[in-house]
PDB file of N, CA and C in Angstrom:
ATOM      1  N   UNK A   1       0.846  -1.187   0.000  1.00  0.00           N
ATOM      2  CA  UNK A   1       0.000   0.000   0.000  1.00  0.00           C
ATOM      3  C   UNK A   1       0.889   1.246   0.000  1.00  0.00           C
ATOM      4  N   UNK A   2       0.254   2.589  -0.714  1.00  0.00           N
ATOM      5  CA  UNK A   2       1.110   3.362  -0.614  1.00  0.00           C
ATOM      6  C   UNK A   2       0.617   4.861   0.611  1.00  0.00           C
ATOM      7  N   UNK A   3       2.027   4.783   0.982  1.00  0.00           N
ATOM      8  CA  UNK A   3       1.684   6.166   1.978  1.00  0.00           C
ATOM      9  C   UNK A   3       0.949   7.447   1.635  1.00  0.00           C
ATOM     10  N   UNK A   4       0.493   8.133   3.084  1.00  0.00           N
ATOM     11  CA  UNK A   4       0.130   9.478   2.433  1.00  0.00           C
ATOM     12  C   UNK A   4       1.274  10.329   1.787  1.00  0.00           C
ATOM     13  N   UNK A   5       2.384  10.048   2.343  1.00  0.00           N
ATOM     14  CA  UNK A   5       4.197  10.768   1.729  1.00  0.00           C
ATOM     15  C   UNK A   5       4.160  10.213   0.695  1.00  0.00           C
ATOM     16  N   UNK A   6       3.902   9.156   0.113  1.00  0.00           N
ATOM     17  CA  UNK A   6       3.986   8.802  -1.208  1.00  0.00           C
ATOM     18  C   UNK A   6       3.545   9.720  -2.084  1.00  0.00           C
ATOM     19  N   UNK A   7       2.110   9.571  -1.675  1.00  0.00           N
ATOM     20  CA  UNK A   7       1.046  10.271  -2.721  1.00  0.00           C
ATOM     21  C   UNK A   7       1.635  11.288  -3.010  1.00  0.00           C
ATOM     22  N   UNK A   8       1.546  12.785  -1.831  1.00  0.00           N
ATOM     23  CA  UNK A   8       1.876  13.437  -1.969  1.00  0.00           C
ATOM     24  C   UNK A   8       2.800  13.973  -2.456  1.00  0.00           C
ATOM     25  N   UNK A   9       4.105  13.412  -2.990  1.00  0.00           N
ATOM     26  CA  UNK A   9       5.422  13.564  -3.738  1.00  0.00           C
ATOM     27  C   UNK A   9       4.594  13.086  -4.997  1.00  0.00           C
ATOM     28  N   UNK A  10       3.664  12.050  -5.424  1.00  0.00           N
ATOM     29  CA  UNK A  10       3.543  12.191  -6.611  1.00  0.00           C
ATOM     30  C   UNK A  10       2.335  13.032  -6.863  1.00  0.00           C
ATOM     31  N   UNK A  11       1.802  13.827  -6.211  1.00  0.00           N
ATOM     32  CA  UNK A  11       0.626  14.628  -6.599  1.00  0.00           C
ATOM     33  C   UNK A  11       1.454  15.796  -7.222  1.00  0.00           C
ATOM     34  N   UNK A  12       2.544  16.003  -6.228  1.00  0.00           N
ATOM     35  CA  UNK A  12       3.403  17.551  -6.336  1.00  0.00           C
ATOM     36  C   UNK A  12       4.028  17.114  -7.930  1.00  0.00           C
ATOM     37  N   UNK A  13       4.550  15.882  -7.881  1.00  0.00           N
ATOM     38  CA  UNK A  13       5.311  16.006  -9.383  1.00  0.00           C
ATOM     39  C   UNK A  13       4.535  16.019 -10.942  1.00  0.00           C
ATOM     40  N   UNK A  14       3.290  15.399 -10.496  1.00  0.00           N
ATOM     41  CA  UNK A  14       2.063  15.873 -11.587  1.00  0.00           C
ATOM     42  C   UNK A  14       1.734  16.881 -11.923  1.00  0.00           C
ATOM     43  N   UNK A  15       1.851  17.935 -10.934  1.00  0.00           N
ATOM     44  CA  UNK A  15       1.220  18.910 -10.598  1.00  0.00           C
ATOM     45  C   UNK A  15       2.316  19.903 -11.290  1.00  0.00           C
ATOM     46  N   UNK A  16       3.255  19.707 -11.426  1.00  0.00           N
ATOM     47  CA  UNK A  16       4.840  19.992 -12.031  1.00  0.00           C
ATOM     48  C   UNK A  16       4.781  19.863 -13.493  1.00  0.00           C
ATOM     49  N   UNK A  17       4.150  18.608 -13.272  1.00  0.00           N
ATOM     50  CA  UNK A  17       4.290  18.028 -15.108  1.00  0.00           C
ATOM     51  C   UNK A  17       2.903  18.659 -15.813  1.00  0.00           C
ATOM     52  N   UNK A  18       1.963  19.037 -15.366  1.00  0.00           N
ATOM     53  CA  UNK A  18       0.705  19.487 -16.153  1.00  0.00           C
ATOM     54  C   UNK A  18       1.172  20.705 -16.359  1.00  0.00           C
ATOM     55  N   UNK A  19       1.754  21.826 -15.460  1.00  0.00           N
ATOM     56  CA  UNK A  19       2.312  23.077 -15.730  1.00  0.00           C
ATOM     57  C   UNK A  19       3.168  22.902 -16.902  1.00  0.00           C
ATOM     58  N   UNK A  20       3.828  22.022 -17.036  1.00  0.00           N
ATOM     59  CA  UNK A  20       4.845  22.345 -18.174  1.00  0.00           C
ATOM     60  C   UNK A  20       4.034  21.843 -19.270  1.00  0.00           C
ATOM     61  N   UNK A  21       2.984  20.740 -19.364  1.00  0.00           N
ATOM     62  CA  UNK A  21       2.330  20.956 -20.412  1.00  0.00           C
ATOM     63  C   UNK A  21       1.325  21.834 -20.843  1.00  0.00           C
ATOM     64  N   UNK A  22       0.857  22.535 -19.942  1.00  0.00           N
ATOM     65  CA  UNK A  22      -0.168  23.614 -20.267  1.00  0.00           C
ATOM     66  C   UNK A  22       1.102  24.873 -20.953  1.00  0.00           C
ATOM     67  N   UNK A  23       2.159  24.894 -20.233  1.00  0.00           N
ATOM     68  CA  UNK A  23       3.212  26.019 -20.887  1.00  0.00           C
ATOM     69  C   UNK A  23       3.412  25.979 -22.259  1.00  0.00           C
ATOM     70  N   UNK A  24       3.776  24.248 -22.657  1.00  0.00           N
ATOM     71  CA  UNK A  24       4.116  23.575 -23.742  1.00  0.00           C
ATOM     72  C   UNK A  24       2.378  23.944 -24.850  1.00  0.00           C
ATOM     73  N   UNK A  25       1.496  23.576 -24.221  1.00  0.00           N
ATOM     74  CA  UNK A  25       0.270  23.787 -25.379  1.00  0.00           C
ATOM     75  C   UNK A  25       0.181  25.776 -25.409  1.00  0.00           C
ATOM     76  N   UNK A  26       0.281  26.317 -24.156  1.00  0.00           N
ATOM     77  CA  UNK A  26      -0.048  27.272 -24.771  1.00  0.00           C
ATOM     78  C   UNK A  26       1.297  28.130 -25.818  1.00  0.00           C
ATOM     79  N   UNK A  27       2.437  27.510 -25.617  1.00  0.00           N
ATOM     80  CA  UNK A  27       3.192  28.072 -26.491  1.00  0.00           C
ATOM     81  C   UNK A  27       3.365  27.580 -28.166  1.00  0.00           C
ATOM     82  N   UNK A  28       2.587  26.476 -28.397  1.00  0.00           N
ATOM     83  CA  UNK A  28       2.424  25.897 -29.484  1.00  0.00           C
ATOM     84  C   UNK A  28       0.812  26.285 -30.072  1.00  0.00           C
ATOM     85  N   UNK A  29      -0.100  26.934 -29.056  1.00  0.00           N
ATOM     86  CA  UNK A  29      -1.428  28.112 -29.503  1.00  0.00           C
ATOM     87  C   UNK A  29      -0.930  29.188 -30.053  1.00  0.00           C
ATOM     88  N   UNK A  30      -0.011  30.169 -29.048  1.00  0.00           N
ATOM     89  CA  UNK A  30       0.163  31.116 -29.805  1.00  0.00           C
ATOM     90  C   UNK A  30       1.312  31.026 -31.061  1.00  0.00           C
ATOM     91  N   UNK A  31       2.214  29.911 -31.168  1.00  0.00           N
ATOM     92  CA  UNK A  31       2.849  30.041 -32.334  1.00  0.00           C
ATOM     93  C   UNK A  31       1.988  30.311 -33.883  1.00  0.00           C
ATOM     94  N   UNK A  32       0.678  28.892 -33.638  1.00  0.00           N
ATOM     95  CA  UNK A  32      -0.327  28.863 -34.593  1.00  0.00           C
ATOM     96  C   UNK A  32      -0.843  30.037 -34.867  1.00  0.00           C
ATOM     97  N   UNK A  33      -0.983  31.074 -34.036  1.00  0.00           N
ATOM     98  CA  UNK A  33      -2.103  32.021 -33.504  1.00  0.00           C
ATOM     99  C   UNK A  33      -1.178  33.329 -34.393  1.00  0.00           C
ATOM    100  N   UNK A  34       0.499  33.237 -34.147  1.00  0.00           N
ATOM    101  CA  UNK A  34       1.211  34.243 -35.118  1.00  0.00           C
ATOM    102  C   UNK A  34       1.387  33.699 -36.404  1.00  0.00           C
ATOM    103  N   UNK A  35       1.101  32.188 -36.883  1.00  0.00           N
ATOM    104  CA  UNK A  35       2.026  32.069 -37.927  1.00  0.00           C
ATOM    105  C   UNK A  35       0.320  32.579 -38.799  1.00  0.00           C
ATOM    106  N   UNK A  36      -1.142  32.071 -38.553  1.00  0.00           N
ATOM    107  CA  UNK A  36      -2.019  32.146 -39.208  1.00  0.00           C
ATOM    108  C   UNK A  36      -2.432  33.722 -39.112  1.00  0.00           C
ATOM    109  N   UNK A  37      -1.579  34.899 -38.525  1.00  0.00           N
ATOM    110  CA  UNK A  37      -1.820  36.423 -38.574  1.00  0.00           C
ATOM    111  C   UNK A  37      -0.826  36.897 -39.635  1.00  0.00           C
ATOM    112  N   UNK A  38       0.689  35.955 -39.580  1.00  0.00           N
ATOM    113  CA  UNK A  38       1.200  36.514 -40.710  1.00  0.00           C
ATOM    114  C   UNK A  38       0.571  36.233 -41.965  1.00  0.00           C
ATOM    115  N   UNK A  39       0.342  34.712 -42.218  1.00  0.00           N
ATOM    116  CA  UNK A  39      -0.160  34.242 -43.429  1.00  0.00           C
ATOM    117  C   UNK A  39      -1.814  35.288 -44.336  1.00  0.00           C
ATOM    118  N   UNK A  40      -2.109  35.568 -43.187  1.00  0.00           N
ATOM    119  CA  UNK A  40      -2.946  36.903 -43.877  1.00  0.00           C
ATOM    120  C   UNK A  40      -3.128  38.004 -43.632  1.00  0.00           C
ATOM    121  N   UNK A  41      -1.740  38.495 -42.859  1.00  0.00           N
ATOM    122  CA  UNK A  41      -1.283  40.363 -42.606  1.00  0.00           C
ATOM    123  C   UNK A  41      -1.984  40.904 -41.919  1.00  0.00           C
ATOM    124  N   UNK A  42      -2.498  40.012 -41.061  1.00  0.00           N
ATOM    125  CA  UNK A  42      -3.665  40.540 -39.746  1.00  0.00           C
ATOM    126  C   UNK A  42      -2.229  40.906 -38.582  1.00  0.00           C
ATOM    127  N   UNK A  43      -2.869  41.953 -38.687  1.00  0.00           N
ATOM    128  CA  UNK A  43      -2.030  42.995 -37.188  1.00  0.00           C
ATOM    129  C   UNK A  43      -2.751  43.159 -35.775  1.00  0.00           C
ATOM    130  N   UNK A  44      -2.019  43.692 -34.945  1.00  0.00           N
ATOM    131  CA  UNK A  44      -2.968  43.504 -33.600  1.00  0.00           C
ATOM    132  C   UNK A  44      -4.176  44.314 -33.648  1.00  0.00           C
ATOM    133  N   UNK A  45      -3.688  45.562 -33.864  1.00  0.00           N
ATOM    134  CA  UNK A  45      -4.592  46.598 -33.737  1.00  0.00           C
ATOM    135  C   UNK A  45      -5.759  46.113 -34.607  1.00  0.00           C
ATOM    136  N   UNK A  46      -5.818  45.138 -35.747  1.00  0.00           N
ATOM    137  CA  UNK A  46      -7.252  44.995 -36.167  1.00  0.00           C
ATOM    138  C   UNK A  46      -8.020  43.625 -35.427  1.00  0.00           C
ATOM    139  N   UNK A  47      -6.833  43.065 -34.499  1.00  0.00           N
ATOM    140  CA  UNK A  47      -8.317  42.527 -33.692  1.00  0.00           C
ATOM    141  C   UNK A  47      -8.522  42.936 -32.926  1.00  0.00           C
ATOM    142  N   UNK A  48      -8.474  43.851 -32.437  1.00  0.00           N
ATOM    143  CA  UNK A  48      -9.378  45.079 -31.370  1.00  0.00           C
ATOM    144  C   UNK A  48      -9.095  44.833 -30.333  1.00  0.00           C
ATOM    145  N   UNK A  49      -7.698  44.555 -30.074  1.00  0.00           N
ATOM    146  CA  UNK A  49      -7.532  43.923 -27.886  1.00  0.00           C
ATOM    147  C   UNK A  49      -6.290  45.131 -28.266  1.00  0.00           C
ATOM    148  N   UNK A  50      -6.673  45.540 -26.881  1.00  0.00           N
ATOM    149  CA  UNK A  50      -5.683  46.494 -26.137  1.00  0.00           C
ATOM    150  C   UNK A  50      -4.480  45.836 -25.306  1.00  0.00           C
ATOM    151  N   UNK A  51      -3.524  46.043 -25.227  1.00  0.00           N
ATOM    152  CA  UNK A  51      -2.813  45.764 -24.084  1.00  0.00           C
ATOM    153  C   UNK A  51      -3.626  46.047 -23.104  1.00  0.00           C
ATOM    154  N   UNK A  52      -3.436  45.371 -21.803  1.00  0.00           N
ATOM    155  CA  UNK A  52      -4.064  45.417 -20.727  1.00  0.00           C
ATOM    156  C   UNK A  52      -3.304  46.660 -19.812  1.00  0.00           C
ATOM    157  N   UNK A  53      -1.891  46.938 -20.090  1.00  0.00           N
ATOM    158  CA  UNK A  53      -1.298  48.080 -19.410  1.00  0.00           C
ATOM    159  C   UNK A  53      -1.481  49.560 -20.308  1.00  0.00           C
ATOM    160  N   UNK A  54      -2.036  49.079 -21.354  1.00  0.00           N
ATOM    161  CA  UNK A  54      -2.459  50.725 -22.243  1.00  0.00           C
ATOM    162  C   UNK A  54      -3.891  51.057 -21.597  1.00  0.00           C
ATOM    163  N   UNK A  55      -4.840  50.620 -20.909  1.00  0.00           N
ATOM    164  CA  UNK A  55      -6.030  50.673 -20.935  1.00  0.00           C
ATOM    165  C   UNK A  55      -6.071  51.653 -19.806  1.00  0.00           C
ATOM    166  N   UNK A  56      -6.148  52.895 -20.254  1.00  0.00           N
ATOM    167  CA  UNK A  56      -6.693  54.219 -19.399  1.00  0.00           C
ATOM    168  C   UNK A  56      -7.850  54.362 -19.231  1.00  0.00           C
ATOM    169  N   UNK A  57      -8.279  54.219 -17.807  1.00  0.00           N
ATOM    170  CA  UNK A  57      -9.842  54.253 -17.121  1.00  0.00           C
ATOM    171  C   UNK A  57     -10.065  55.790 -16.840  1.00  0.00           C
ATOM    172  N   UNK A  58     -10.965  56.116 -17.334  1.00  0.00           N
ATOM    173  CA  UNK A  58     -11.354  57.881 -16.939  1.00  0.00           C
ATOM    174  C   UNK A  58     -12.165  57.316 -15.168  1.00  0.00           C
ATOM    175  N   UNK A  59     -11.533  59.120 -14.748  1.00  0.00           N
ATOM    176  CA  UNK A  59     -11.860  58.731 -13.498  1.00  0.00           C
ATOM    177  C   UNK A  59     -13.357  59.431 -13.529  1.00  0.00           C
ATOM    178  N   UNK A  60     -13.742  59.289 -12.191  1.00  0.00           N
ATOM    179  CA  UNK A  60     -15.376  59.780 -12.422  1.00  0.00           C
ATOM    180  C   UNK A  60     -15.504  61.026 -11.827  1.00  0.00           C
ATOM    181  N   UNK A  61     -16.345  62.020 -12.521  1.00  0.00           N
ATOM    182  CA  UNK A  61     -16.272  63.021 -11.922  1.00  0.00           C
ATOM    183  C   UNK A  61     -17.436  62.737 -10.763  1.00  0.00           C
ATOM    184  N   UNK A  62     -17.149  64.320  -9.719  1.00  0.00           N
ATOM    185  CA  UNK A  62     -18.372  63.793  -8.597  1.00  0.00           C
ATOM    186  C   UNK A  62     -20.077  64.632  -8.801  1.00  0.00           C
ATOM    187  N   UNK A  63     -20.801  63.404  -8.897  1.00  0.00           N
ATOM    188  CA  UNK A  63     -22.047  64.081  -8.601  1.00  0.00           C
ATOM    189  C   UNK A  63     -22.801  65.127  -8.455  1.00  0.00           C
ATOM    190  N   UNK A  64     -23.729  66.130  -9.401  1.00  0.00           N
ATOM    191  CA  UNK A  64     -23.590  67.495  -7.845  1.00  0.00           C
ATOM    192  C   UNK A  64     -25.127  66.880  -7.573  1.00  0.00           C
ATOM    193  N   UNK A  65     -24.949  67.620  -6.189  1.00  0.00           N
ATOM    194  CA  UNK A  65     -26.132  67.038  -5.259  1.00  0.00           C
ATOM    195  C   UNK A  65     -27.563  67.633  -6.103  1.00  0.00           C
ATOM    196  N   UNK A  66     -28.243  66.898  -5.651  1.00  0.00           N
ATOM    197  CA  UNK A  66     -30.022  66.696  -6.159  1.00  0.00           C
ATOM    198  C   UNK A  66     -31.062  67.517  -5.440  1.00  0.00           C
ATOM    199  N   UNK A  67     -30.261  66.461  -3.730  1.00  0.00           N
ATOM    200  CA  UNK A  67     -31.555  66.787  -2.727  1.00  0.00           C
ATOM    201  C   UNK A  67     -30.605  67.568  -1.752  1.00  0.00           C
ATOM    202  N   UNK A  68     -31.256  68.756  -0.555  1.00  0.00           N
ATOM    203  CA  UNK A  68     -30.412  69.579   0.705  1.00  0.00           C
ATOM    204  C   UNK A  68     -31.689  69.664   1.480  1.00  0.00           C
ATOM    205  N   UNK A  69     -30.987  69.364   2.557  1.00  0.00           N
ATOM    206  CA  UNK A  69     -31.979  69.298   4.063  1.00  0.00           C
ATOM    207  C   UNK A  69     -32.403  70.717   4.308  1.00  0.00           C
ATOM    208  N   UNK A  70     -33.023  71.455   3.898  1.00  0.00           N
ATOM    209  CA  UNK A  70     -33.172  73.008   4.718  1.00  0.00           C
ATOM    210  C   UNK A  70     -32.482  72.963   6.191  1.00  0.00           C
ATOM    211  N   UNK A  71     -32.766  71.854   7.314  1.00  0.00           N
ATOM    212  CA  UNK A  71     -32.412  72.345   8.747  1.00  0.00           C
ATOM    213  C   UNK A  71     -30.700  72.485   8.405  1.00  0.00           C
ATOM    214  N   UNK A  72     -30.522  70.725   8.009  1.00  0.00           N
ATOM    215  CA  UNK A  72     -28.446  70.619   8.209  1.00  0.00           C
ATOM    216  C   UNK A  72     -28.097  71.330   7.249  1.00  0.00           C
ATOM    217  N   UNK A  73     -28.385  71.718   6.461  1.00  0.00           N
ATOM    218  CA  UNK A  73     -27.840  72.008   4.936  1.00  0.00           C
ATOM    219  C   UNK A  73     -27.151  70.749   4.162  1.00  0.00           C
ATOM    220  N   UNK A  74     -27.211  69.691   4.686  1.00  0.00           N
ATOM    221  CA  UNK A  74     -26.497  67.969   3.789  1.00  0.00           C
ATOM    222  C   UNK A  74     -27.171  68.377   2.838  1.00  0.00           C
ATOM    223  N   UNK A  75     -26.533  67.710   1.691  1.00  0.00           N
ATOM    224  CA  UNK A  75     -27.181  67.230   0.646  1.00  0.00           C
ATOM    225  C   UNK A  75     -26.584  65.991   0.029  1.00  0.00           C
ATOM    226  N   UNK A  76     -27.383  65.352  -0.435  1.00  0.00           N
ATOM    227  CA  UNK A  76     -27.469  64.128  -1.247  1.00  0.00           C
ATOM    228  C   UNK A  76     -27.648  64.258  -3.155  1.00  0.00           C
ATOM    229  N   UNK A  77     -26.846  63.434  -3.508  1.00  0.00           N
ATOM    230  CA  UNK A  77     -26.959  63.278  -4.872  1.00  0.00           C
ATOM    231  C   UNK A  77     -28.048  62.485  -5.680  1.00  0.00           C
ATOM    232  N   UNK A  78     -28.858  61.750  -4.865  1.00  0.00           N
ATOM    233  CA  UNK A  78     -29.124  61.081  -5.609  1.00  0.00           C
ATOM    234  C   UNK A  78     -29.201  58.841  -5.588  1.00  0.00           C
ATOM    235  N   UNK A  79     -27.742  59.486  -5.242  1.00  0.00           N
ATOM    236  CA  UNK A  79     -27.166  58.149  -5.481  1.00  0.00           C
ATOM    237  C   UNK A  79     -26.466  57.699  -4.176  1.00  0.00           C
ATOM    238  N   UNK A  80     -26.514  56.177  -4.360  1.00  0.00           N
ATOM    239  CA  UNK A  80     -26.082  55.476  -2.640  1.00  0.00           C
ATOM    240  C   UNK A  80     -27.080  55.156  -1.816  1.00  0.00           C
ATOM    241  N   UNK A  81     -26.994  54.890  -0.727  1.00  0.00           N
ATOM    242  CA  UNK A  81     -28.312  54.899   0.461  1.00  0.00           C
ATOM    243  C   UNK A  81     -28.860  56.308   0.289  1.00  0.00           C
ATOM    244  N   UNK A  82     -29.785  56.281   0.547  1.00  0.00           N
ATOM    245  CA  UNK A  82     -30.642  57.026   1.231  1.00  0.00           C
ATOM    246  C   UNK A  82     -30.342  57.836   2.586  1.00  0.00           C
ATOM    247  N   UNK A  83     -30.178  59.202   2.756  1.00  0.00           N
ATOM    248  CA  UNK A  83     -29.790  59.623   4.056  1.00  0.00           C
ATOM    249  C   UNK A  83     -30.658  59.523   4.874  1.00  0.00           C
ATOM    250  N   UNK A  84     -30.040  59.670   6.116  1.00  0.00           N
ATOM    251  CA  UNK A  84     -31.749  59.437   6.777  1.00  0.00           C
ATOM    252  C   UNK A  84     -32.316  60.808   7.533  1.00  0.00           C
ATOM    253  N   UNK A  85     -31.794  61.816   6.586  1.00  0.00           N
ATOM    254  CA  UNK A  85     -32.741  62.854   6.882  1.00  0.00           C
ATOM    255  C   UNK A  85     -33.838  62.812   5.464  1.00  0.00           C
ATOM    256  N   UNK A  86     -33.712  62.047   4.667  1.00  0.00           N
ATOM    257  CA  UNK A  86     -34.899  61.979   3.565  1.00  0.00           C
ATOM    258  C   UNK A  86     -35.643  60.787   3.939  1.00  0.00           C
ATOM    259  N   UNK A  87     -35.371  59.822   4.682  1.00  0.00           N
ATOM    260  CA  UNK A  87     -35.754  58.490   4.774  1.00  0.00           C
ATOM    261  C   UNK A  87     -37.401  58.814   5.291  1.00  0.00           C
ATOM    262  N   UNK A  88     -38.286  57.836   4.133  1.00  0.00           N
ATOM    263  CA  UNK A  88     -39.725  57.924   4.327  1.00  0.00           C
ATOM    264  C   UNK A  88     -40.641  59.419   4.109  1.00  0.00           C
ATOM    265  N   UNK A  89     -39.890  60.420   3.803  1.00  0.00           N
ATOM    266  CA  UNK A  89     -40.144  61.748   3.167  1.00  0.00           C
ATOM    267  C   UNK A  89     -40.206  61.950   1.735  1.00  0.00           C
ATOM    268  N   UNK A  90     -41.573  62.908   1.206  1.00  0.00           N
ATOM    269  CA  UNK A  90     -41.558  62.931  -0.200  1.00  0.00           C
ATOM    270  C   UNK A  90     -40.016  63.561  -0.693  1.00  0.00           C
ATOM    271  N   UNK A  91     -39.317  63.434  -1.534  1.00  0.00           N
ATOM    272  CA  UNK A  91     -37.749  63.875  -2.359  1.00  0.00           C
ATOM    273  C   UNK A  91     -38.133  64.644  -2.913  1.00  0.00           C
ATOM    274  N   UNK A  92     -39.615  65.377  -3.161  1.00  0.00           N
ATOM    275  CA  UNK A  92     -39.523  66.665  -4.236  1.00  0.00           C
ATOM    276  C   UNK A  92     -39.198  67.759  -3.696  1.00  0.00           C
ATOM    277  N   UNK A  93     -39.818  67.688  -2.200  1.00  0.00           N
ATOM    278  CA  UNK A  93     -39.930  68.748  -1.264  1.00  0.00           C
ATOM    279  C   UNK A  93     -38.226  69.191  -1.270  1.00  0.00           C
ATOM    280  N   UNK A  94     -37.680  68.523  -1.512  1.00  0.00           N
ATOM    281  CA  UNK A  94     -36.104  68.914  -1.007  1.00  0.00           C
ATOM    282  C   UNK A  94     -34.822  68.728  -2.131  1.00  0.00           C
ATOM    283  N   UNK A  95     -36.040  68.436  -3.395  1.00  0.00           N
ATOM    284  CA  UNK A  95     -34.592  69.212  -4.322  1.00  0.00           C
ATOM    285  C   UNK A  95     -34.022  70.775  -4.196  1.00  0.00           C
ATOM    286  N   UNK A  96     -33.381  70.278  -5.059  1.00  0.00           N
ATOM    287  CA  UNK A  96     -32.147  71.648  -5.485  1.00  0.00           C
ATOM    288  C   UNK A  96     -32.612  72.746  -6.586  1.00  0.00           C
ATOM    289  N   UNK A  97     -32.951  71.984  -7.273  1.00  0.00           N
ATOM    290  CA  UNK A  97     -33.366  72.873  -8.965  1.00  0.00           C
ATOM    291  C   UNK A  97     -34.607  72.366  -8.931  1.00  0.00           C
ATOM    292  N   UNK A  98     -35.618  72.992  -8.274  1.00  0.00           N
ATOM    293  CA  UNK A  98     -37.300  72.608  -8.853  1.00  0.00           C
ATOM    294  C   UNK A  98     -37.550  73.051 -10.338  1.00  0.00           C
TER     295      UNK A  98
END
């Protein structure tokens, strides 16, 4: 019978050997993947992927508020929870721009 130390030395060395074949298939994908872009002068830029380190996210600008408490002067945008100086109160009563 074989030990749990057994196993485990051969789980780890499988586990060794599938990495190098997943390395091995995916480096024999993308060879296919350049030789069938040269064979018909397909460039990156026309299949439409960005580098993942070119990809500039615009940041967001902020909100302007919607609703203002007459007592605190808070105001709320809109968006997020609910404050709970509006909570269960009509929201028309306390916009900004009627």
């Amino acid at each position: 019978m074989t030990s749990y130390t057994e196993l485990q030395a051969e789980i780890k060395k499988l586990q060794q050997k599938a990495e190098q074949v997943r390395r091995d298939e995916i480096a024999g994908a993308i060879a296919k993947i350049i030789a069938t872009m040269n064979e018909y002068g397909i460039t990156v830029d026309q299949l439409g992927a960005a580098p993942r380190s070119k990809i500039v996210r615009k940041s967001r600008s902020p909100v302007a508020p919607k609703y203002r408490d007459p007592e605190s002067g808070k105001t709320w945008s809109g968006r997020g929870k609910e404050p709970r100086w509006l909570g269960g109160k009509d929201r028309n009563q306390f916009l900004i721009n009627k």
